[in-house]
C-alpha atoms as a PDB file:
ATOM      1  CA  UNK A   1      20.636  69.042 -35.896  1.00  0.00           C
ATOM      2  CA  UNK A   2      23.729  68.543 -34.387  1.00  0.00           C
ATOM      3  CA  UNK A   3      22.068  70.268 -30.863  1.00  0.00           C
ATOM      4  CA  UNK A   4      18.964  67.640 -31.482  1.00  0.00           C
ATOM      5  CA  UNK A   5      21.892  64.776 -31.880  1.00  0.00           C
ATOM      6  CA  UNK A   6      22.922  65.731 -28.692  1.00  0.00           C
ATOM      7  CA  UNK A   7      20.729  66.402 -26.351  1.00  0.00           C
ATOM      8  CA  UNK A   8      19.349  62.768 -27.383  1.00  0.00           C
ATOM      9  CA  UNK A   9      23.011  60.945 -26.815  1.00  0.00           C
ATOM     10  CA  UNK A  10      22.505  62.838 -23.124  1.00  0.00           C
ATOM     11  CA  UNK A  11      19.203  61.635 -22.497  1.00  0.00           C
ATOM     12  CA  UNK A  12      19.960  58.322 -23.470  1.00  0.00           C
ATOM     13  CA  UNK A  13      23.091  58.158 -21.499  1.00  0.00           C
ATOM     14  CA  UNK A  14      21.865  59.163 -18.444  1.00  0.00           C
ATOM     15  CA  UNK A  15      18.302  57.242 -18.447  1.00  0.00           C
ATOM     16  CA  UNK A  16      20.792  53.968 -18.921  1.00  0.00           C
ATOM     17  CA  UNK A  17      22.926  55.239 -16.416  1.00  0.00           C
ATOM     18  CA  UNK A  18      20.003  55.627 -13.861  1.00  0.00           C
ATOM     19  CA  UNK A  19      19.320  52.173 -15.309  1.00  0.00           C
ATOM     20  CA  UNK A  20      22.291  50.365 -13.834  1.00  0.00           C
ATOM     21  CA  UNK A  21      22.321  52.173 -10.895  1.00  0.00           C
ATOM     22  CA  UNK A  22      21.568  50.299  -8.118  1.00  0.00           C
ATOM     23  CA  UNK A  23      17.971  50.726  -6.337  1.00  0.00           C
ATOM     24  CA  UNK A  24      17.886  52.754  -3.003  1.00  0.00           C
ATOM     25  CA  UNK A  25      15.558  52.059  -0.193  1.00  0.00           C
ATOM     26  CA  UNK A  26      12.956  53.467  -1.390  1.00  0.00           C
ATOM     27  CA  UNK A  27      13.117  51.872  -5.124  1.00  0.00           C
ATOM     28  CA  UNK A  28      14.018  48.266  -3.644  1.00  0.00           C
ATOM     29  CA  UNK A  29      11.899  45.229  -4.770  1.00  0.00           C
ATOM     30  CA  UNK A  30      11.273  42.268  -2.165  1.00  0.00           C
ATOM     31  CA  UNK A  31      12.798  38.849  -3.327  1.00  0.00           C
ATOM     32  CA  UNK A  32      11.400  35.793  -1.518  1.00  0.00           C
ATOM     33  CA  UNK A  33      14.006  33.586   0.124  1.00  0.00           C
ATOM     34  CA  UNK A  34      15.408  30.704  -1.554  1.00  0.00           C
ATOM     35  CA  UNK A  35      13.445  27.793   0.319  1.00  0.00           C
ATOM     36  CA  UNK A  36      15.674  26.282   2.576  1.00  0.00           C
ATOM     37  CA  UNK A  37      15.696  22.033   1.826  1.00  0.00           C
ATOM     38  CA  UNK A  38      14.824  20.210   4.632  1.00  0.00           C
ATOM     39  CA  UNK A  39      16.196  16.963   5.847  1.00  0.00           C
ATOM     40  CA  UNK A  40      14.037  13.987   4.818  1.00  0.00           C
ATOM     41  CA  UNK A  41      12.012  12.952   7.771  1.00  0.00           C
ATOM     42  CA  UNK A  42      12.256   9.654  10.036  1.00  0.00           C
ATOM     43  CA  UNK A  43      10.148   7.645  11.716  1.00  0.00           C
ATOM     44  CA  UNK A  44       8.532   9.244  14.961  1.00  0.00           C
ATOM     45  CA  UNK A  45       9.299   6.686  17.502  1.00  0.00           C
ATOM     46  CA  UNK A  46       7.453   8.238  20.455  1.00  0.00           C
ATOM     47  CA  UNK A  47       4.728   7.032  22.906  1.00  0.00           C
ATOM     48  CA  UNK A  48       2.746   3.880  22.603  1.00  0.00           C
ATOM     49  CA  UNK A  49       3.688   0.964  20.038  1.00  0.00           C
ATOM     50  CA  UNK A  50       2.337  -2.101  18.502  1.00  0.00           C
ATOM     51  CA  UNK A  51       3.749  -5.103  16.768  1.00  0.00           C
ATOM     52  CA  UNK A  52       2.617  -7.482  15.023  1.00  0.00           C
ATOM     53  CA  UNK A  53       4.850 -10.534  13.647  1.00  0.00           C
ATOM     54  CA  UNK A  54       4.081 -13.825  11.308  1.00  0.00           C
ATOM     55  CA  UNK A  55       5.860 -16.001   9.578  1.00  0.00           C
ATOM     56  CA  UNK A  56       7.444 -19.912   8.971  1.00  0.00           C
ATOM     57  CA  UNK A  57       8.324 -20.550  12.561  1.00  0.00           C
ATOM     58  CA  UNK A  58      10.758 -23.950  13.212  1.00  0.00           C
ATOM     59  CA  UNK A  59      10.678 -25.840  16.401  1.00  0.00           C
ATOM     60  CA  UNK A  60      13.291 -28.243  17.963  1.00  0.00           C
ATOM     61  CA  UNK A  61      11.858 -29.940  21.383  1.00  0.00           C
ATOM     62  CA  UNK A  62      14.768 -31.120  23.760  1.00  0.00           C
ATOM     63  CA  UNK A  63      13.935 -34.706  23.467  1.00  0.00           C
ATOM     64  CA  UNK A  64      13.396 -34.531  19.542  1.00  0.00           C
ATOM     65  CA  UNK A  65      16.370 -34.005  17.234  1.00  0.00           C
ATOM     66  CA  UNK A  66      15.146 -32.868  13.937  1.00  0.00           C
ATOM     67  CA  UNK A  67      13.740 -29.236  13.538  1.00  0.00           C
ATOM     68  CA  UNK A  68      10.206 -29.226  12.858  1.00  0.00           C
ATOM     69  CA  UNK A  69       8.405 -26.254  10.457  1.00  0.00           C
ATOM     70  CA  UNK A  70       5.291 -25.018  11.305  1.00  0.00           C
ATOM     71  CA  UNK A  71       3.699 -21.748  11.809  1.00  0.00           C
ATOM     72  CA  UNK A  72       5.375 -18.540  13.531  1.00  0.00           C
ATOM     73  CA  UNK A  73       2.755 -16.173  14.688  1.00  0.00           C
ATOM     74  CA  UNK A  74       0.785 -14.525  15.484  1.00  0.00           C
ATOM     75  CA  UNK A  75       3.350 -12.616  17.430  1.00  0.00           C
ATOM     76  CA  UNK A  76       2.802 -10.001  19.417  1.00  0.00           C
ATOM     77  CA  UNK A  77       4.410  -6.778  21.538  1.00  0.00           C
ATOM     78  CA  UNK A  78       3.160  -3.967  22.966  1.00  0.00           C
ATOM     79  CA  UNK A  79       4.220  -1.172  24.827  1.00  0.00           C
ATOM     80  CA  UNK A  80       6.040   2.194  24.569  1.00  0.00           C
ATOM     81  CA  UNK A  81       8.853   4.248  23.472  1.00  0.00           C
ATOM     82  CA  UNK A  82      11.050   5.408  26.148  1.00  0.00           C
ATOM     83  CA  UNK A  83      13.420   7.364  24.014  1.00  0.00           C
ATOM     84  CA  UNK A  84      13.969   7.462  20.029  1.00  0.00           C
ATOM     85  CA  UNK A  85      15.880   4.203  19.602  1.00  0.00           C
ATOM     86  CA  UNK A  86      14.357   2.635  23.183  1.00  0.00           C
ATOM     87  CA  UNK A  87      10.876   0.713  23.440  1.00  0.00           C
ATOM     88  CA  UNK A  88       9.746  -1.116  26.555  1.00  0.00           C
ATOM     89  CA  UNK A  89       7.268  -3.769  25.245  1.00  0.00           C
ATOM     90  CA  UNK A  90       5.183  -6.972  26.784  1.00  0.00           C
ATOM     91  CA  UNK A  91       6.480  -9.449  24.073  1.00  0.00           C
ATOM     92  CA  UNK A  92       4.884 -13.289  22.871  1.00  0.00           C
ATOM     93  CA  UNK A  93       6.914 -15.104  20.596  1.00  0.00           C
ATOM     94  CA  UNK A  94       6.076 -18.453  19.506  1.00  0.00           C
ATOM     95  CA  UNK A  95       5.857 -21.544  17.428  1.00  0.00           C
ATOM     96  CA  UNK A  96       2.913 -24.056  16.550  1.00  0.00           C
ATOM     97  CA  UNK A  97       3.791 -27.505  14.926  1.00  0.00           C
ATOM     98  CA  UNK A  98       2.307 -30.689  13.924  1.00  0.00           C
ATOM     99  CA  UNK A  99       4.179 -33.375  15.213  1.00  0.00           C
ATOM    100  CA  UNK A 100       3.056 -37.325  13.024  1.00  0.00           C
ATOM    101  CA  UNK A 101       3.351 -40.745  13.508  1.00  0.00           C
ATOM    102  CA  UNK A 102       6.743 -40.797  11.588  1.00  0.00           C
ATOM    103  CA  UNK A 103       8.440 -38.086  13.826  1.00  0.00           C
ATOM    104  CA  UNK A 104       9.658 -40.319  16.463  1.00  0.00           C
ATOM    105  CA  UNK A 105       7.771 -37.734  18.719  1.00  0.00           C
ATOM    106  CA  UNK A 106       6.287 -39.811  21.971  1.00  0.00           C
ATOM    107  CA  UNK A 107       3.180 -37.765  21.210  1.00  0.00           C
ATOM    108  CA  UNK A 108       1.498 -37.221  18.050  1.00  0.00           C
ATOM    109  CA  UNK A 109      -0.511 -33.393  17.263  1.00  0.00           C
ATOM    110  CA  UNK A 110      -0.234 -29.924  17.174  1.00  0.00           C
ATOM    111  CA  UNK A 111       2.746 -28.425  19.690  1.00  0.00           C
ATOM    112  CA  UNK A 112       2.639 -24.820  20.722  1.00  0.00           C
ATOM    113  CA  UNK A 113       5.705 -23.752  22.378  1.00  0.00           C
ATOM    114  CA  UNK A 114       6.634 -19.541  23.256  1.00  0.00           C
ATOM    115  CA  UNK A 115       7.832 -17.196  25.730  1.00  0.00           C
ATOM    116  CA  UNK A 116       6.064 -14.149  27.455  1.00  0.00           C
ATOM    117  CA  UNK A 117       7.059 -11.576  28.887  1.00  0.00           C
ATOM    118  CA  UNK A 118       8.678  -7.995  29.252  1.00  0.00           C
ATOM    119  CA  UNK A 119      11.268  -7.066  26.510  1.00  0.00           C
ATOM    120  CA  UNK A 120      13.550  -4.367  25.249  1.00  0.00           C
ATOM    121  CA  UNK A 121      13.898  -3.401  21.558  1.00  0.00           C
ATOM    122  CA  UNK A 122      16.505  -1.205  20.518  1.00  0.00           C
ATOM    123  CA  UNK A 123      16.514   1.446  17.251  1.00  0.00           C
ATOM    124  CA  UNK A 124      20.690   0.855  16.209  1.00  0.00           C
ATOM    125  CA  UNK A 125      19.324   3.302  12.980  1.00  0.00           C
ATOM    126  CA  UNK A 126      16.134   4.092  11.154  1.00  0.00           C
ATOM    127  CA  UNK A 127      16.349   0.145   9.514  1.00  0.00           C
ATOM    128  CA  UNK A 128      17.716  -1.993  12.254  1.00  0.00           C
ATOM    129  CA  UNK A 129      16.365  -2.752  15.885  1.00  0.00           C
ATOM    130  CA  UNK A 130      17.494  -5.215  18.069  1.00  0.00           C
ATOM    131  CA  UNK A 131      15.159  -6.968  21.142  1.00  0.00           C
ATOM    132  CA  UNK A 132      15.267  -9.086  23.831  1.00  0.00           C
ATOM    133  CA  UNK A 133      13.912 -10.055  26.794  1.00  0.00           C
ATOM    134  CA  UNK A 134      12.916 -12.699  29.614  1.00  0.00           C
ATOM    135  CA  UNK A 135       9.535 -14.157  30.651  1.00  0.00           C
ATOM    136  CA  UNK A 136       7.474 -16.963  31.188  1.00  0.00           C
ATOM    137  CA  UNK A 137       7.793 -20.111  28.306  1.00  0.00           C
ATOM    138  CA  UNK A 138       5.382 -22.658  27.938  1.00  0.00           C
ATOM    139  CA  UNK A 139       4.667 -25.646  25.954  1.00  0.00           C
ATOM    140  CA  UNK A 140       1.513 -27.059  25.308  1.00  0.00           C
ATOM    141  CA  UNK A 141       0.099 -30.606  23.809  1.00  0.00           C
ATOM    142  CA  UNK A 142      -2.687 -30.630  21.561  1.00  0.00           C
ATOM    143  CA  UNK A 143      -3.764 -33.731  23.752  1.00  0.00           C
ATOM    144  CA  UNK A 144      -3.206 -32.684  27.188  1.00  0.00           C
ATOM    145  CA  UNK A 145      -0.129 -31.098  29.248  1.00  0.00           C
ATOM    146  CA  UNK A 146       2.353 -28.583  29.046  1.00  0.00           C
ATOM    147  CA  UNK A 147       5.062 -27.532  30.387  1.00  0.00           C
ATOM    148  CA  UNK A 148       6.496 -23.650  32.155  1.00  0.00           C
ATOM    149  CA  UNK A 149       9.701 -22.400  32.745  1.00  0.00           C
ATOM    150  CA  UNK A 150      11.437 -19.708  32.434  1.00  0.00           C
ATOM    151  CA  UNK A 151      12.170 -18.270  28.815  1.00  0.00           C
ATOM    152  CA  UNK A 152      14.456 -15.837  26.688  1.00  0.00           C
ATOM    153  CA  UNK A 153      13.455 -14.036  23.504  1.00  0.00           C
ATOM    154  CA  UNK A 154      15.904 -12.618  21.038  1.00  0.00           C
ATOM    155  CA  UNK A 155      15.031 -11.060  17.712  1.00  0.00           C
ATOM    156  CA  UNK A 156      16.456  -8.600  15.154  1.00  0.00           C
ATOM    157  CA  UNK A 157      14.295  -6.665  12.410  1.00  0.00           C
ATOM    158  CA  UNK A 158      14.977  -4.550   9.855  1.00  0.00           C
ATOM    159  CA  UNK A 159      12.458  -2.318   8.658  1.00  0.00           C
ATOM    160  CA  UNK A 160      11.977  -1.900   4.620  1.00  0.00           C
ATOM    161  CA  UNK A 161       9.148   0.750   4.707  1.00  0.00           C
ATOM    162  CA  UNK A 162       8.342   2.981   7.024  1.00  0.00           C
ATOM    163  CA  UNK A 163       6.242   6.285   7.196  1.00  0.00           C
ATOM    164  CA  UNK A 164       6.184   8.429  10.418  1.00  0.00           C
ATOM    165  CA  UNK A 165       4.633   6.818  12.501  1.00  0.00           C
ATOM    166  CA  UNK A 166       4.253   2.807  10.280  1.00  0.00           C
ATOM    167  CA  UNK A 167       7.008   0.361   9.742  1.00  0.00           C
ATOM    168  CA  UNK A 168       7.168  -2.967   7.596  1.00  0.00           C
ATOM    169  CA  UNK A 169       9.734  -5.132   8.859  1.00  0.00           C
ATOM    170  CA  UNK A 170      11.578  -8.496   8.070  1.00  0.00           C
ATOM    171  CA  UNK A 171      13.110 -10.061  10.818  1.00  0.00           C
ATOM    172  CA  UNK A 172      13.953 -13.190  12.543  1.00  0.00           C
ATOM    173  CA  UNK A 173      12.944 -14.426  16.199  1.00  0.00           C
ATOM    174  CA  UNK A 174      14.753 -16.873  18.657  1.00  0.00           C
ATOM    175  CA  UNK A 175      12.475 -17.984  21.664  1.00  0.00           C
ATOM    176  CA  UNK A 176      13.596 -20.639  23.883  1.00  0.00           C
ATOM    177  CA  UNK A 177      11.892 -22.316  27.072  1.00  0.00           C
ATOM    178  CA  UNK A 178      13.832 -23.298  29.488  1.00  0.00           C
ATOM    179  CA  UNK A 179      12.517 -26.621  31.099  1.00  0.00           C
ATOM    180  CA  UNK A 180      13.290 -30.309  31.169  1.00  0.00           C
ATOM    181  CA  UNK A 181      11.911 -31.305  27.836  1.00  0.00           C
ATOM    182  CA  UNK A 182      12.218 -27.705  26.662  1.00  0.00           C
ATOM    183  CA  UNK A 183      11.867 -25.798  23.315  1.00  0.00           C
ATOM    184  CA  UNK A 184      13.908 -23.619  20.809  1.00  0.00           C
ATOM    185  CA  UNK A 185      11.642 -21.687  18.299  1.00  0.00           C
ATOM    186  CA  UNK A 186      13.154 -20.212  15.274  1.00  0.00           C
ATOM    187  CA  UNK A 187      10.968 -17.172  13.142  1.00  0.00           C
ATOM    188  CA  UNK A 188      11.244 -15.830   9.828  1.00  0.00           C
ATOM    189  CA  UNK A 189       8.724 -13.278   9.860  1.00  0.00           C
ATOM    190  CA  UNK A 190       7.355 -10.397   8.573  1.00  0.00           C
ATOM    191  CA  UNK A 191       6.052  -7.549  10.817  1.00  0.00           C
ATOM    192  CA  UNK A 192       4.573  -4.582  11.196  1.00  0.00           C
ATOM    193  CA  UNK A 193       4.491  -1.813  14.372  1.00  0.00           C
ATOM    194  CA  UNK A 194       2.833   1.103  15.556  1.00  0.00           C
ATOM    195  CA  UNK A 195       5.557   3.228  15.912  1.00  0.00           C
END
């Protein structure tokens, strides 16, 4: 028995040795990599863009003290990316108020007063831009005339939502024409663009 004993601690031993030996080439398993994490992805800000702005637009004429709330929008750019962070756009920004009796105004109805023109916008990070640019402003009457000169558009946006190649943005526009008897516009808006 004791022989039996034996041969059985031997057996034992060495199957647990062979066990917890490591596997050679020809025993090795295949363990799949441990998937690498990736960085979350930003917008793609690359090629052509669109954007479209709306929101409570004020408007101070030159000859009229008091700020006047009306309508911002539909604004409007289009263009492209020239780098990441760098779009070249053809920009409108603009206002459209009702001017009453009361208002001390010398002419009563609708005013629409913008600026047109080519514009820069700026990616500081994946949330804030930063744009402006120079063009054509104009002011028009609901009853008859306007006025051009030359105008300036500045605006800031920060975008809230934004998928690869979407953005939702809340920002604020400044447009201001430049004649006698000029205009300052004033957005709040809300936006999106093609990105």
């Amino acid at each position: 028995m004791k022989s039996h004993s034996r041969v059985a601690f031997i057996a034992l031993m060495s199957f647990l040795l062979l066990a917890l030996i490591p596997a050679g080439p020809a025993r090795a398993q295949t363990a799949e990599p441990a998937p690498v994490p990736s960085a979350p992805e930003g917008p793609d800000r690359s090629g052509f863009t669109l954007l479209l702005t709306m929101g409570v637009g004020f408007q101070k004429m030159d000859s009229h003290l008091d700020w006047k709330t009306g309508l911002g929008g539909l604004n409007l750019g289009i263009g492209g990316f020239v780098s990441p962070k760098v779009a070249v756009m053809f920009r409108f920004s603009g206002t459209n108020v009702r001017y009453g009796s009361n208002d001390n105004f010398y002419r009563e109805g609708d005013v629409v007063s913008g600026v047109f023109g080519p514009a820069v916008q700026y990616w500081a990070s994946d949330s804030f831009n930063f744009e402006g640019g120079l063009g054509a402003g104009a002011i028009s009457f609901e009853h008859g005339g306007s006025s051009r000169a030359v105008g300036a558009i500045l605006a800031a946006g920060w975008s809230f939502y934004h998928k690869k190649k979407s953005s939702l943005q809340l920002g604020v526009e400044y447009s201001y024409v430049g004649s006698s008897g000029g205009a300052q516009n004033f957005i709040i808006a809300f936006g999106w663009q093609l990105l």
